[in-house]
Structure formats: C-alpha cells, structure tokens
N, C-alpha and C. Protein backbone atom coordinates (compact mmCIF):
# COMPACT_ATOMS: atom_id res chain seq x y z
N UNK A 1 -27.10 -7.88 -15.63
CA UNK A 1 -27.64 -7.23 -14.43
C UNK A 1 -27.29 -5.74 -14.46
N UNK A 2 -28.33 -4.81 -13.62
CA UNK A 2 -27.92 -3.49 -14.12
C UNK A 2 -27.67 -3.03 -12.60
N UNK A 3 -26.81 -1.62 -13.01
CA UNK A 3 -26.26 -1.44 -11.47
C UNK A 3 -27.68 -1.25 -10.48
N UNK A 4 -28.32 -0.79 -11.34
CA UNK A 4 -29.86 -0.65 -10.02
C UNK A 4 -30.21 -2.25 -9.27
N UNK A 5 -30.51 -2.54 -10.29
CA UNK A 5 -30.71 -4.20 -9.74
C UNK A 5 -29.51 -4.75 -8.54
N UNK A 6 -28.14 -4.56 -8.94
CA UNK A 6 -27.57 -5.42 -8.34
C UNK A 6 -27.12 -4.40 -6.58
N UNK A 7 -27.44 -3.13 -6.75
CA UNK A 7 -26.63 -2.18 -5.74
C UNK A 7 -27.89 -2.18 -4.88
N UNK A 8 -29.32 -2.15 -5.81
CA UNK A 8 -30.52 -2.16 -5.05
C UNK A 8 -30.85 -0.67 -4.28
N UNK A 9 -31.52 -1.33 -3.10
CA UNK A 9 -31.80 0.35 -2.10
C UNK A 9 -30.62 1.46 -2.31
N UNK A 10 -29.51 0.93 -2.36
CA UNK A 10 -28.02 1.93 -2.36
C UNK A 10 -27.66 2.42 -3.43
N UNK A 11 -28.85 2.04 -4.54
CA UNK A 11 -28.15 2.50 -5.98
C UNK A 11 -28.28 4.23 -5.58
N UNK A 12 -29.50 4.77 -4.93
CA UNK A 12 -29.45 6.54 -5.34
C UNK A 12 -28.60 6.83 -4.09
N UNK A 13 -28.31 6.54 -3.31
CA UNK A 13 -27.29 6.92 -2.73
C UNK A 13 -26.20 7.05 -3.12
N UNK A 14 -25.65 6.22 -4.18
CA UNK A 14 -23.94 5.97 -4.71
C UNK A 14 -24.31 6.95 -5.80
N UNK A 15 -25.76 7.46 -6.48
CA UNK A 15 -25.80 8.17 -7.57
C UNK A 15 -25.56 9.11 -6.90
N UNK A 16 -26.06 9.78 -6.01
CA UNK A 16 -26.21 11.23 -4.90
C UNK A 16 -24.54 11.29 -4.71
N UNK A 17 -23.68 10.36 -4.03
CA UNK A 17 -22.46 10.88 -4.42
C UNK A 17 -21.62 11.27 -4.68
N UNK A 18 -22.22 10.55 -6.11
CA UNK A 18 -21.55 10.72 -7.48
C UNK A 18 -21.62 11.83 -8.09
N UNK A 19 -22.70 12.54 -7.67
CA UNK A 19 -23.15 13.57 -8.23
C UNK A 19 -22.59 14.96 -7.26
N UNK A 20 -22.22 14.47 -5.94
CA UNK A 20 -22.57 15.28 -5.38
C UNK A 20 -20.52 15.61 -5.11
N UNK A 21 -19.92 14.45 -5.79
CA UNK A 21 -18.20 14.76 -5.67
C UNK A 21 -17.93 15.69 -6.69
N UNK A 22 -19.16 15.07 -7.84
CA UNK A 22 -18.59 16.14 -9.07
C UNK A 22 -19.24 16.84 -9.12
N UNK A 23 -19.95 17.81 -8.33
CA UNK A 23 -20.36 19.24 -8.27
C UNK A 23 -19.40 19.99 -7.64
N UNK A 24 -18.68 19.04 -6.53
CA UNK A 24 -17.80 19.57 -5.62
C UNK A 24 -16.38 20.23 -6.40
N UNK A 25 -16.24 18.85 -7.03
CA UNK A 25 -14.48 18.97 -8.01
C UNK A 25 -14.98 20.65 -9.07
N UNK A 26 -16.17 21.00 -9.65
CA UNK A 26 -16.49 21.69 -10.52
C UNK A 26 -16.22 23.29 -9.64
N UNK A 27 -16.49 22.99 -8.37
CA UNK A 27 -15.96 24.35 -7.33
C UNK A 27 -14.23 25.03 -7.65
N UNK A 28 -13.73 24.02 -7.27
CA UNK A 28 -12.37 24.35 -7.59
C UNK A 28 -12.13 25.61 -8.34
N UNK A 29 -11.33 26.85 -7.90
CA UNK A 29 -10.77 27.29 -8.54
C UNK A 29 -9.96 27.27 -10.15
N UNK A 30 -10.44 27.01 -10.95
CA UNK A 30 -9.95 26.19 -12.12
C UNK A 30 -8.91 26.80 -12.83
N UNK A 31 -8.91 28.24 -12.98
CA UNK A 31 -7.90 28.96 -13.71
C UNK A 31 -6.92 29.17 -12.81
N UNK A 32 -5.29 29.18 -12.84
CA UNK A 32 -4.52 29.99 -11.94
C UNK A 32 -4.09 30.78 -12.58
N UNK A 33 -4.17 32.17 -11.31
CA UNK A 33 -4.27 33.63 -11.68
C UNK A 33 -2.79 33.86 -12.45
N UNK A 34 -1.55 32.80 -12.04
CA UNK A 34 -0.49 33.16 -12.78
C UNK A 34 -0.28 33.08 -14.22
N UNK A 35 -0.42 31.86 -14.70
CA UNK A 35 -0.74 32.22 -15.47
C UNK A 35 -1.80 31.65 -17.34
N UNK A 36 -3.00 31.57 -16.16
CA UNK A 36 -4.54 31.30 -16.87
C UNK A 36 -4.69 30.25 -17.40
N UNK A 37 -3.56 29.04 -16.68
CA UNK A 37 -3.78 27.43 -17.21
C UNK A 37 -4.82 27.36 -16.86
N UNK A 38 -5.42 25.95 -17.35
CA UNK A 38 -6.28 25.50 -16.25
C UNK A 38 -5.81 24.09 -15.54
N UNK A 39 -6.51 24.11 -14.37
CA UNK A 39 -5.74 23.03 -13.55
C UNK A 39 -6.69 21.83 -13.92
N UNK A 40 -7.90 21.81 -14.08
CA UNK A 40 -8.45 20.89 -14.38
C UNK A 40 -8.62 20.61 -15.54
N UNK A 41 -8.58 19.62 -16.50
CA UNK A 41 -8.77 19.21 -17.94
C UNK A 41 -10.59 18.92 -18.14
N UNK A 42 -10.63 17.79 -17.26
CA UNK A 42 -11.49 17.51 -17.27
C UNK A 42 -11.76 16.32 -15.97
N UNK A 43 -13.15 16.12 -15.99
CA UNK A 43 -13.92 14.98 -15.24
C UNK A 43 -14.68 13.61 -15.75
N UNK A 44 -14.34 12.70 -14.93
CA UNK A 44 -14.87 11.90 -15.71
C UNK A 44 -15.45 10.98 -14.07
N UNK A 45 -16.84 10.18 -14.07
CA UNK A 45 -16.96 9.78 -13.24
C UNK A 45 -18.13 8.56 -13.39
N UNK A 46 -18.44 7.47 -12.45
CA UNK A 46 -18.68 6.33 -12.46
C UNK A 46 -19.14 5.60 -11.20
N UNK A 47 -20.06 4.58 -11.58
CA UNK A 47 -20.68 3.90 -10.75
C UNK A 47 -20.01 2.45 -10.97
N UNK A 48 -19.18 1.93 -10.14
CA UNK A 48 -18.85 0.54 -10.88
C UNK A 48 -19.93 -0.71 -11.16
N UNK A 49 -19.43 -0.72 -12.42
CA UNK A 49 -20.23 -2.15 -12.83
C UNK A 49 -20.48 -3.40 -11.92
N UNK A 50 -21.68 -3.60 -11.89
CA UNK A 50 -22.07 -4.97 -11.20
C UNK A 50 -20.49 -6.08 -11.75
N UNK A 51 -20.07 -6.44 -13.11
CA UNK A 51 -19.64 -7.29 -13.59
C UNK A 51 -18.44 -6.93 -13.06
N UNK A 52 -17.66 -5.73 -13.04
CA UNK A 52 -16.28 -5.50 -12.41
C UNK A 52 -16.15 -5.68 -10.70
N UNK A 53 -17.57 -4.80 -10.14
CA UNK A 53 -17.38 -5.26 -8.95
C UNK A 53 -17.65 -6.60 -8.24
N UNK A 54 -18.05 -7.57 -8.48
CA UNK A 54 -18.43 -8.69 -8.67
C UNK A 54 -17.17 -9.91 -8.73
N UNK A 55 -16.15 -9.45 -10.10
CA UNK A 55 -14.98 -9.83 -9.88
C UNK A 55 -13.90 -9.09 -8.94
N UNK A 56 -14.04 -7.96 -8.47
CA UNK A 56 -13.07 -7.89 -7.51
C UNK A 56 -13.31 -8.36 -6.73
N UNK A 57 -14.61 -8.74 -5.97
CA UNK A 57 -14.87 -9.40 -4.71
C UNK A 57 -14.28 -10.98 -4.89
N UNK A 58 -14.66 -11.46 -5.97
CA UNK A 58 -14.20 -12.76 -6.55
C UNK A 58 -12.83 -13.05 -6.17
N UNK A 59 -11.90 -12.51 -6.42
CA UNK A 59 -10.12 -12.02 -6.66
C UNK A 59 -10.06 -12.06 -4.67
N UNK A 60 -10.61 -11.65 -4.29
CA UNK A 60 -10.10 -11.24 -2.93
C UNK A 60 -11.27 -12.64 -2.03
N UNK A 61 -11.80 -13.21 -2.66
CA UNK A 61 -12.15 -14.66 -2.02
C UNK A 61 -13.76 -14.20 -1.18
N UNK A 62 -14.53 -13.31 -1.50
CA UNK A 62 -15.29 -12.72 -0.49
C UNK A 62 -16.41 -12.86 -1.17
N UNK A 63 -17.82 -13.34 -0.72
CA UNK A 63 -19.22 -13.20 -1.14
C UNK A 63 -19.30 -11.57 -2.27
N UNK A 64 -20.15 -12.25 -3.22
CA UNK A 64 -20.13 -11.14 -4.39
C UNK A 64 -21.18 -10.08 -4.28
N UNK A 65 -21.96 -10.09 -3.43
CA UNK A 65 -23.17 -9.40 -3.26
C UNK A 65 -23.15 -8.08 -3.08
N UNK A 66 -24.21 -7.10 -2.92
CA UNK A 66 -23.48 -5.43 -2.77
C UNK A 66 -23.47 -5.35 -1.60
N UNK A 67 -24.10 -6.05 -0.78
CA UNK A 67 -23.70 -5.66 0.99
C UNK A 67 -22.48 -5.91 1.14
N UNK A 68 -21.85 -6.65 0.78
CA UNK A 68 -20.25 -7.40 0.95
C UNK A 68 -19.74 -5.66 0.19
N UNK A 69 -19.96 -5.77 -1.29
CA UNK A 69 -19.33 -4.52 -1.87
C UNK A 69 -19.16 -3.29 -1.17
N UNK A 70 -20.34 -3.21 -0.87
CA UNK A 70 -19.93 -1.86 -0.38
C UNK A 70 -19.33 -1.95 1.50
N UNK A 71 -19.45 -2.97 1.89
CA UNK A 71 -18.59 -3.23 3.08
C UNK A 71 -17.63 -3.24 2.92
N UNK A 72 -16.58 -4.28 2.15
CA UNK A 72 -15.65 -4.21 2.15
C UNK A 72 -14.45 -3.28 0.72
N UNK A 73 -15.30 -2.68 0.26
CA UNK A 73 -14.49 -2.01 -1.03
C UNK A 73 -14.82 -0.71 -0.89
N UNK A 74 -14.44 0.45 -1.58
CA UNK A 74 -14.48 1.65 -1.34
C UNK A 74 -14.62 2.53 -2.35
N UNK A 75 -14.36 1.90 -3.84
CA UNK A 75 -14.86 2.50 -4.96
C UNK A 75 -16.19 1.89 -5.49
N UNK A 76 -16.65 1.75 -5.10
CA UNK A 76 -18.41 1.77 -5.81
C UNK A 76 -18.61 3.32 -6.84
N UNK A 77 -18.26 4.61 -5.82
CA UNK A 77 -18.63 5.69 -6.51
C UNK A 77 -16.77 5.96 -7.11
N UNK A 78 -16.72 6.22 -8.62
CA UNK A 78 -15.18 6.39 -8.70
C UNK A 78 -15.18 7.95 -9.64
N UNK A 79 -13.98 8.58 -9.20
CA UNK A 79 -14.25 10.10 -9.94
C UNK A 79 -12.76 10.16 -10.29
N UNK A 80 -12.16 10.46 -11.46
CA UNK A 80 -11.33 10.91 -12.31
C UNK A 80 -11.32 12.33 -12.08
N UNK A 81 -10.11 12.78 -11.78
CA UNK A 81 -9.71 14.14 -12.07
C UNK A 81 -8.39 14.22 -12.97
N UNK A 82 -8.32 14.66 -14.04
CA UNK A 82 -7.53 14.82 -14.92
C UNK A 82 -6.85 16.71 -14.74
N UNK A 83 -5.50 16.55 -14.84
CA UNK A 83 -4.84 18.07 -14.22
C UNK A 83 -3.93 17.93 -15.68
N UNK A 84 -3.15 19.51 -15.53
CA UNK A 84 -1.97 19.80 -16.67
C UNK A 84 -0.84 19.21 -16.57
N UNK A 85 -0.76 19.73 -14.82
CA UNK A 85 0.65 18.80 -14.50
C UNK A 85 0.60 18.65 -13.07
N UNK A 86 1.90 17.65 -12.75
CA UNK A 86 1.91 17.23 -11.58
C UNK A 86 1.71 17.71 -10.07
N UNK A 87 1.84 19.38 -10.09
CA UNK A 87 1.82 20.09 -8.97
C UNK A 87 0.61 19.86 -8.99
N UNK A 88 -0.24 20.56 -9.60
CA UNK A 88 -1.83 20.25 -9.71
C UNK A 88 -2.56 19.57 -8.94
N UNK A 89 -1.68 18.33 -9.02
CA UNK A 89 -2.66 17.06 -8.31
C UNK A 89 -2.31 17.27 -7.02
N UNK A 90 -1.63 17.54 -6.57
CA UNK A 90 -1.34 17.68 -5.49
C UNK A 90 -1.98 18.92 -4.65
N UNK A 91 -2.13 19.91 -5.23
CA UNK A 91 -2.68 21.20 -5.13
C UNK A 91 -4.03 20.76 -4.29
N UNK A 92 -4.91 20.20 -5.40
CA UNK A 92 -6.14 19.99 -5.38
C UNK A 92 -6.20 18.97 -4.57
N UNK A 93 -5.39 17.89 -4.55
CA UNK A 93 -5.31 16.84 -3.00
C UNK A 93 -5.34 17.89 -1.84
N UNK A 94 -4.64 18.79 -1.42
CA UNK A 94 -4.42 19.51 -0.47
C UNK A 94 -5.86 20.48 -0.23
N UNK A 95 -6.33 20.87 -1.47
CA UNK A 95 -7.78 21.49 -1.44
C UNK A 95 -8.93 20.69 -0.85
N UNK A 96 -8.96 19.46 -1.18
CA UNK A 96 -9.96 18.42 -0.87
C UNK A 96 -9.33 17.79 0.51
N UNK A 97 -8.79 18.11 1.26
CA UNK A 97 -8.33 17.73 2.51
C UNK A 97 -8.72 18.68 3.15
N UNK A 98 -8.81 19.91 2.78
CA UNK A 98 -9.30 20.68 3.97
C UNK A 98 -10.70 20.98 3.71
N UNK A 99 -11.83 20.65 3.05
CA UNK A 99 -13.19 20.05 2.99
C UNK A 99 -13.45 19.93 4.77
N UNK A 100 -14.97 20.72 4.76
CA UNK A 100 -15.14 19.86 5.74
C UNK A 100 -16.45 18.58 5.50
N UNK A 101 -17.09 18.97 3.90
CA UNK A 101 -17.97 18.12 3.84
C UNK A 101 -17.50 16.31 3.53
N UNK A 102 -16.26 16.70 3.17
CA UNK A 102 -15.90 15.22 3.04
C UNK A 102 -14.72 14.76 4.46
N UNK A 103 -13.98 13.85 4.00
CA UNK A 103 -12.83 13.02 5.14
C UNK A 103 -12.37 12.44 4.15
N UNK A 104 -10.97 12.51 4.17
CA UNK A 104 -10.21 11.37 3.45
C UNK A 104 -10.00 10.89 4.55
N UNK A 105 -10.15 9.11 4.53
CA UNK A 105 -9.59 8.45 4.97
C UNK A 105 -8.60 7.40 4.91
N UNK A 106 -8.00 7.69 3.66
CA UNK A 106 -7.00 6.73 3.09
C UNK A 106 -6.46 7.39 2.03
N UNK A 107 -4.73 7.02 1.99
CA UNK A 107 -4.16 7.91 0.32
C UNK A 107 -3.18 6.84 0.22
N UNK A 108 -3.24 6.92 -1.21
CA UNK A 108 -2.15 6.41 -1.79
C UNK A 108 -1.71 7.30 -2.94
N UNK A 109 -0.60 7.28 -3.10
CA UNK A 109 0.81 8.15 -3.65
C UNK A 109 1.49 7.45 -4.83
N UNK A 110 0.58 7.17 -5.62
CA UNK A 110 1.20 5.80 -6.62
C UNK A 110 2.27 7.03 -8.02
N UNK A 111 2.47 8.46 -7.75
CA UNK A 111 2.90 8.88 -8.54
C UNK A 111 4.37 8.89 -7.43
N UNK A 112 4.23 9.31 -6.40
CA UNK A 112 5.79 9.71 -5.62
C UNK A 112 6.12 7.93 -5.57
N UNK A 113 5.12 7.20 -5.87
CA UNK A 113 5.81 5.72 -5.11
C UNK A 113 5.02 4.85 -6.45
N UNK A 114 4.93 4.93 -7.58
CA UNK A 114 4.93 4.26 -8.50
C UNK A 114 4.30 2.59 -8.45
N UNK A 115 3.51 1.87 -8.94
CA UNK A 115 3.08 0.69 -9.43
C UNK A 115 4.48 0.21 -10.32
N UNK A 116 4.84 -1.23 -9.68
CA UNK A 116 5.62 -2.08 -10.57
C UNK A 116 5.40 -1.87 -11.79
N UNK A 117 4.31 -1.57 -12.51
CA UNK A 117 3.71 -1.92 -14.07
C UNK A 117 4.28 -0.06 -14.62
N UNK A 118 4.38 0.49 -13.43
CA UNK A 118 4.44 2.10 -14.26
C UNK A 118 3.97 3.01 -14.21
N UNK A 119 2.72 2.27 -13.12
CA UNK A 119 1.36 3.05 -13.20
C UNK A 119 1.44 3.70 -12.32
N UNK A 120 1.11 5.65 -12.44
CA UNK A 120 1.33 6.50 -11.58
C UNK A 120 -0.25 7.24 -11.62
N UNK A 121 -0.35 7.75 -10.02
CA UNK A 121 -1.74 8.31 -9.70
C UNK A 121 -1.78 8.34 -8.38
N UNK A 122 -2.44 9.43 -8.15
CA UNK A 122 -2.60 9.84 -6.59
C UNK A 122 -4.21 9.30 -6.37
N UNK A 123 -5.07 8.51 -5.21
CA UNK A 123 -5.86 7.70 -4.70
C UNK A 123 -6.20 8.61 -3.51
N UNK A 124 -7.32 9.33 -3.61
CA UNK A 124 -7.91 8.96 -2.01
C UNK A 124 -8.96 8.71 -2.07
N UNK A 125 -8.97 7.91 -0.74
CA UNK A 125 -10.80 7.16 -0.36
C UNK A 125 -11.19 8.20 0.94
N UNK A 126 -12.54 8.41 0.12
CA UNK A 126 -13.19 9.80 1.07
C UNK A 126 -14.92 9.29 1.73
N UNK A 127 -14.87 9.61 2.80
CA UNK A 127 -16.07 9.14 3.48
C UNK A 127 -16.89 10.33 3.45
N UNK A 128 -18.57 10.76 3.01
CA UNK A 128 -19.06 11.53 3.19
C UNK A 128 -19.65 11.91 4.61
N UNK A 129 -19.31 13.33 4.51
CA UNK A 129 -20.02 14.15 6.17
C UNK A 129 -21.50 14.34 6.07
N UNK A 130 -22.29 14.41 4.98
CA UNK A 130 -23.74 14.38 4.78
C UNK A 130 -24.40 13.16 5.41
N UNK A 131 -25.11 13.34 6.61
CA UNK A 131 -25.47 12.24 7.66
C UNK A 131 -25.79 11.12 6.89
N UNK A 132 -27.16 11.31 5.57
CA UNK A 132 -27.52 10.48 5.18
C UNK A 132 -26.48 9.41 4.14
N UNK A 133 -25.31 10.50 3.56
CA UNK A 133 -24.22 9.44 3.01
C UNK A 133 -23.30 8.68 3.74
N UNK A 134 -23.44 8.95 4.93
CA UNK A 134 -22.26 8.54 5.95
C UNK A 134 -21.90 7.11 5.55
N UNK A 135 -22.66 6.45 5.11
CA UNK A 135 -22.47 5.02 5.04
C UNK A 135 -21.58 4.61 3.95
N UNK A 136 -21.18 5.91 3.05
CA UNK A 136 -20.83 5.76 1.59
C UNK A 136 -19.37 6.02 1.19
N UNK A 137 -18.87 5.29 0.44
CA UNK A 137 -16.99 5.94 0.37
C UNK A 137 -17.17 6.07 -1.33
N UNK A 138 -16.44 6.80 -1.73
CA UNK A 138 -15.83 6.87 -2.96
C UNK A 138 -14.51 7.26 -2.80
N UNK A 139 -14.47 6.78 -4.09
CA UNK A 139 -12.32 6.93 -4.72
C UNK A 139 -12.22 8.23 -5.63
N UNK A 140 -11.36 8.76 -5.31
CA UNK A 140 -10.83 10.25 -6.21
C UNK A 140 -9.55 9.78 -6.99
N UNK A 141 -9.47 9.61 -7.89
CA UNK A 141 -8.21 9.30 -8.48
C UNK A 141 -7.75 11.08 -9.09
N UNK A 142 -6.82 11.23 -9.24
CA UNK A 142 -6.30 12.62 -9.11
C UNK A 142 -4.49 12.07 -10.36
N UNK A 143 -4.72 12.89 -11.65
CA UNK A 143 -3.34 12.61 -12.52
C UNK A 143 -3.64 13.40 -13.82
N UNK A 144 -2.77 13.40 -14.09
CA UNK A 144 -1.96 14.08 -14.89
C UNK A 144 -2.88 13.83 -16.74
N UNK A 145 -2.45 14.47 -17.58
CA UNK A 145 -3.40 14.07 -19.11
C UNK A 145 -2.22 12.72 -19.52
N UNK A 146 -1.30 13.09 -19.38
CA UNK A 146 -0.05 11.95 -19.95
C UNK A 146 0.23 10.61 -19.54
N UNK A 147 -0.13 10.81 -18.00
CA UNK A 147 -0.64 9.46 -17.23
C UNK A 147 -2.07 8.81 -17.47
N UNK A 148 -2.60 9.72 -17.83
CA UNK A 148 -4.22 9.50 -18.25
C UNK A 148 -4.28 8.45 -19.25
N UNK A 149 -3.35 9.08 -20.30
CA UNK A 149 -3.34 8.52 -21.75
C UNK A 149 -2.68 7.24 -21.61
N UNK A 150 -1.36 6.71 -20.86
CA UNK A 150 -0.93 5.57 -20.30
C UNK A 150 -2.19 4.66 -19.87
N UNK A 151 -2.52 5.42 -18.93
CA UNK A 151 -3.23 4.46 -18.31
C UNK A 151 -4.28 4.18 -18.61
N UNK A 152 -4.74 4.33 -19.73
CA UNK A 152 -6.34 4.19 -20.39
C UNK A 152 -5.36 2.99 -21.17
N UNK A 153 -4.48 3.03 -21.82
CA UNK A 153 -4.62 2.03 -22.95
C UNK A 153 -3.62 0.77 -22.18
N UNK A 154 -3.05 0.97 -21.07
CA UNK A 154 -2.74 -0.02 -20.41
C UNK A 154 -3.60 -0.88 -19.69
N UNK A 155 -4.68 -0.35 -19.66
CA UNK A 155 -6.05 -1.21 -18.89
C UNK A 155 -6.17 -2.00 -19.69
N UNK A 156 -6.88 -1.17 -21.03
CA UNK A 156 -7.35 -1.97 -22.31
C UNK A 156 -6.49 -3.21 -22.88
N UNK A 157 -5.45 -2.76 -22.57
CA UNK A 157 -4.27 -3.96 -23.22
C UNK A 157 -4.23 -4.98 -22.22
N UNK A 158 -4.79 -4.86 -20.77
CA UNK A 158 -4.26 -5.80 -19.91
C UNK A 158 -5.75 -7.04 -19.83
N UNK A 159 -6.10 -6.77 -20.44
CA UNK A 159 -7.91 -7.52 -20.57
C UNK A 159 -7.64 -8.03 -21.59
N UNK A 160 -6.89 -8.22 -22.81
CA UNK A 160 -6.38 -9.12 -24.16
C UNK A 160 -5.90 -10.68 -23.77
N UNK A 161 -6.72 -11.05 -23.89
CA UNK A 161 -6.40 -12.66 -23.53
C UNK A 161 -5.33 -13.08 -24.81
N UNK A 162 -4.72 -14.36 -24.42
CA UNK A 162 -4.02 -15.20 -25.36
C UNK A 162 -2.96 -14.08 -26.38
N UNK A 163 -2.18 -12.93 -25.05
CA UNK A 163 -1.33 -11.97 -25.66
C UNK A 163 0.65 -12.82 -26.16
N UNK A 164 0.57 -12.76 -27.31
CA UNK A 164 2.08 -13.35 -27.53
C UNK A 164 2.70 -12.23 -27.19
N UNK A 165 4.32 -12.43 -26.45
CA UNK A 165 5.43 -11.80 -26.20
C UNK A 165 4.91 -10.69 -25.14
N UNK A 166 4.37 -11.18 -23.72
CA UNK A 166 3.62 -10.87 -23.14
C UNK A 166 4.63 -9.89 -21.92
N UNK A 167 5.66 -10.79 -21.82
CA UNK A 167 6.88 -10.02 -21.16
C UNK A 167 7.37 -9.01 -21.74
N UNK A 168 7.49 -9.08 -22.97
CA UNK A 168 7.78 -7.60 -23.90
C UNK A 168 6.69 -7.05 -24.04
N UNK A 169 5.51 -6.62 -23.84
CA UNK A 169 5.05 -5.74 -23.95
C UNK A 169 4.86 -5.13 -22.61
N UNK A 170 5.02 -6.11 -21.49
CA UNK A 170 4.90 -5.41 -20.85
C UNK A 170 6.19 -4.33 -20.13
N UNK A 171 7.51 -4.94 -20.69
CA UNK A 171 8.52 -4.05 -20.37
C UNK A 171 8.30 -2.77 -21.06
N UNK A 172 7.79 -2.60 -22.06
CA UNK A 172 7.69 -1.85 -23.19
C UNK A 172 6.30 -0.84 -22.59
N UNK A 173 5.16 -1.28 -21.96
CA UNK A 173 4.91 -0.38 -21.43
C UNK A 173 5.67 -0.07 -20.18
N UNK A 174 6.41 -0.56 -19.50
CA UNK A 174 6.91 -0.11 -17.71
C UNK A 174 7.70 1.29 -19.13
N UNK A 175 8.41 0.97 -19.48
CA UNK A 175 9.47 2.08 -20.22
C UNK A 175 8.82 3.41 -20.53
N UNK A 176 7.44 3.01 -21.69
CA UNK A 176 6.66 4.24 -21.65
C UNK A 176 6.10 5.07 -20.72
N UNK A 177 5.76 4.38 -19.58
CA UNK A 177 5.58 4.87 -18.44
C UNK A 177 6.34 6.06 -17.70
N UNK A 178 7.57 5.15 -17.81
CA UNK A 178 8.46 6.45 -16.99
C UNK A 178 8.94 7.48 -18.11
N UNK A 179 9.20 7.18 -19.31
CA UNK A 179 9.13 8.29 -20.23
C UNK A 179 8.06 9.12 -20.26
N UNK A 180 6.85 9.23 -20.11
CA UNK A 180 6.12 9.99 -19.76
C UNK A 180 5.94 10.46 -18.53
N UNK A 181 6.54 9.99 -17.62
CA UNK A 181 6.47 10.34 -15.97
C UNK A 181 7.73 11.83 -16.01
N UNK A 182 8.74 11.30 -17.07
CA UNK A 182 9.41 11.88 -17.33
C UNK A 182 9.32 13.64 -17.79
N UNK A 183 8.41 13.11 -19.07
CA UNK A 183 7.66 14.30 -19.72
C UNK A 183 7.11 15.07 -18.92
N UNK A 184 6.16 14.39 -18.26
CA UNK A 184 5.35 15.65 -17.15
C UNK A 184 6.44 16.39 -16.14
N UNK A 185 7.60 15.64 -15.59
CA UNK A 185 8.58 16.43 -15.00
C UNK A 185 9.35 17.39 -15.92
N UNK A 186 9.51 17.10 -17.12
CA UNK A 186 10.04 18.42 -18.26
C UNK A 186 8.76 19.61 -18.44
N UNK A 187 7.86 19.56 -18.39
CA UNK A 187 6.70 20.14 -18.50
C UNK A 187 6.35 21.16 -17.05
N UNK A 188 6.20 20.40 -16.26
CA UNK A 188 6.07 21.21 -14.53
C UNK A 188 7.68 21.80 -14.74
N UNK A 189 8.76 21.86 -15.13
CA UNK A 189 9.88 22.61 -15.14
C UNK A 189 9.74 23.84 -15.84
N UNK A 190 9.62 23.73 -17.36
CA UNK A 190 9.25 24.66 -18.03
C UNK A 190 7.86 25.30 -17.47
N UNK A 191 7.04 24.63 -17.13
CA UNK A 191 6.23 25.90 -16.71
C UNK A 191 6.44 26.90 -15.39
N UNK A 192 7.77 26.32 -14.50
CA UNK A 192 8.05 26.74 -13.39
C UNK A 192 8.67 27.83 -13.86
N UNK A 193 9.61 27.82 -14.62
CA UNK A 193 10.27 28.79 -15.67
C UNK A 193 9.98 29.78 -15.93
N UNK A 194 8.75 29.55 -16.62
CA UNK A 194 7.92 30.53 -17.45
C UNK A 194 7.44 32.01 -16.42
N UNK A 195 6.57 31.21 -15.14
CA UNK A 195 6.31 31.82 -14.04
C UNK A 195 7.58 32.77 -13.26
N UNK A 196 8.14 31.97 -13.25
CA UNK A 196 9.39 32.67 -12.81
C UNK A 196 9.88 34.01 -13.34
N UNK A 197 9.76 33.73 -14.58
CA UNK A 197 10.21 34.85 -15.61
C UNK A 197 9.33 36.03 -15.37
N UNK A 198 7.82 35.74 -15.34
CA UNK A 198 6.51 36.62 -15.42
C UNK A 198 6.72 37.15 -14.06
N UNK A 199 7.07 36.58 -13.14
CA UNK A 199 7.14 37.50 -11.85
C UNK A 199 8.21 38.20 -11.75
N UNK A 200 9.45 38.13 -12.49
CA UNK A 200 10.14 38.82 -12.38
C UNK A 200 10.13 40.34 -13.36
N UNK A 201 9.14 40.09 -14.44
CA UNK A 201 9.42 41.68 -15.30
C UNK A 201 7.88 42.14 -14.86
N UNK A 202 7.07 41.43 -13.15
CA UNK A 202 6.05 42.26 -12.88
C UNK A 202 6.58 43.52 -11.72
C-alpha cells in the first residue's frame, strides 16, 4: 500500500507540511557569526510509512486506519534536524518556539533525561497555524551528528530477529551511548574554549 492510498484525502496535506517545516528549518540562521560553524548539518524528512504507522497503532491496541492515525499519533509528518553540538539543539528549539506560524505543543527532553536504551534527542510535536493545516501535527526531532550515528544503527539493529546474546548487545550499545553523549560534552567544551579565547584577543 502506498502512503497516498492509505493517508488518502490527507496525503497533500501531510506533503504541504512536510514541505512547508523544511522550508522553515532552511530559514534558520545557519552560520554562527562566532565562529562560522554551522549549526545545521543537515535535514532529513518523511512521511511515515503506511506499514510503520499501521504497526504503531497495532502496539497501542487502536484501529489501524489513517483517521485513527492521524487522530491519535502525531508523527505522520517527521523532520530530522541534525546540529554540531548540543547547545545547538537547543538554540534552535528556542528559535522554533518563538514561531508564530507554528505551536509546540508537546516536548520531550530525551537528551537532559535520556531513554533506558541510551537514546538521546530532543522531540517536539508542533501543530500548524496555517488555517488549512490546523488539523495537522508533525514531530521535529532535533540532535546532535554523534547521536545521529547511534541512533541510526541502533534502530537497524533493533528490527534483527532471532539476535543471540541479546542482553549483551544491548548493554554494549546503552555504553556506546553514553560514551558518545560523552563526546559531544568534550566537544561543546572545547568549542566553548575556543570562543572564549577569540573574544578575548578581539
């Protein structure tokens, strides 16, 4: 089944969006003037699959249909923002809050307050102010390249059926996890550093 088929009348709406978060994220200020990182890496963005959304409704006991979907779930439209480092995300959380074309109406803080598994990322669910999207939510996921890289191959690994030593790997990722949670805090230091230094011989 293809997402047109299964989303139906609502498919160009969730495309409009989709389209219309990542024109927004592309506004952003991207370079900082201190000193000429860029805050954004990149974008990446999505319509969820009939087959994924389908099973989440499944998991939570609820009719699979897209009226149900998009009633009761909130990523239909999903947008990746990938940053250098951790201030970043936060930066740009704080940028997209004072929007007036959008509303967050929900956050989660999974980097200050961490997933059991390791998994770190800042979440908000944003309702559009464009009359005709009003009906529509998408998810902003907002992290880091190092968490990125975690968390791409921790998905992939968690969909491996019939995994031996299943408890060890997964301690083995919780570990990598915070070693890289780690990294990005050695990284936002040194670059605090760096700045520091540059403002002082300006």
């Amino acid at each position: 089944m293809t997402p047109e088929e299964y989303y139906g009348n609502a498919f160009p709406l969730l495309k409009q969006g989709e389209a219309y978060l990542k024109s927004l994220i592309e506004t952003y200020p991207n370079a900082c003037a201190e000193d000429e990182l860029q805050s954004i890496l990149y974008v990446k963005t999505r319509i969820k699959s009939p087959e994924s959304m389908m099973g989440k409704l499944k998991k939570r006991g609820l009719m699979e249909d897209a009226h149900t979907a998009l009633q009761s779930t909130h990523d239909a439209i999903g947008i990746r923002v990938i940053c250098s480092f951790v201030e970043e995300v936060y930066q740009i959380a704080r940028w997209l809050e004072k929007r007036e074309d959008i509303q967050i109406i929900e956050k989660k803080d999974y980097i200050s307050y961490p997933k059991p598994n390791g998994y770190r990322s800042l979440h908000l669910i944003v309702q559009f102010a464009a009359k005709n999207l009003k009906s529509i939510t998408a998810e902003i996921q907002l992290r880091t390249i190092a968490i990125d890289f975690w968390a791409t191959l921790e998905h992939q690994m968690k969909y491996k059926r019939n995994v031996q030593h299943e408890e060890t790997i997964r301690k083995e990722l919780k570990r990598c996890a915070d070693e890289i949670a780690s990294v990005d805090l050695s990284m936002q230091t040194i670059r605090d550093i760096l700045q520091s230094n540059m403002w002082k011989q300006i």
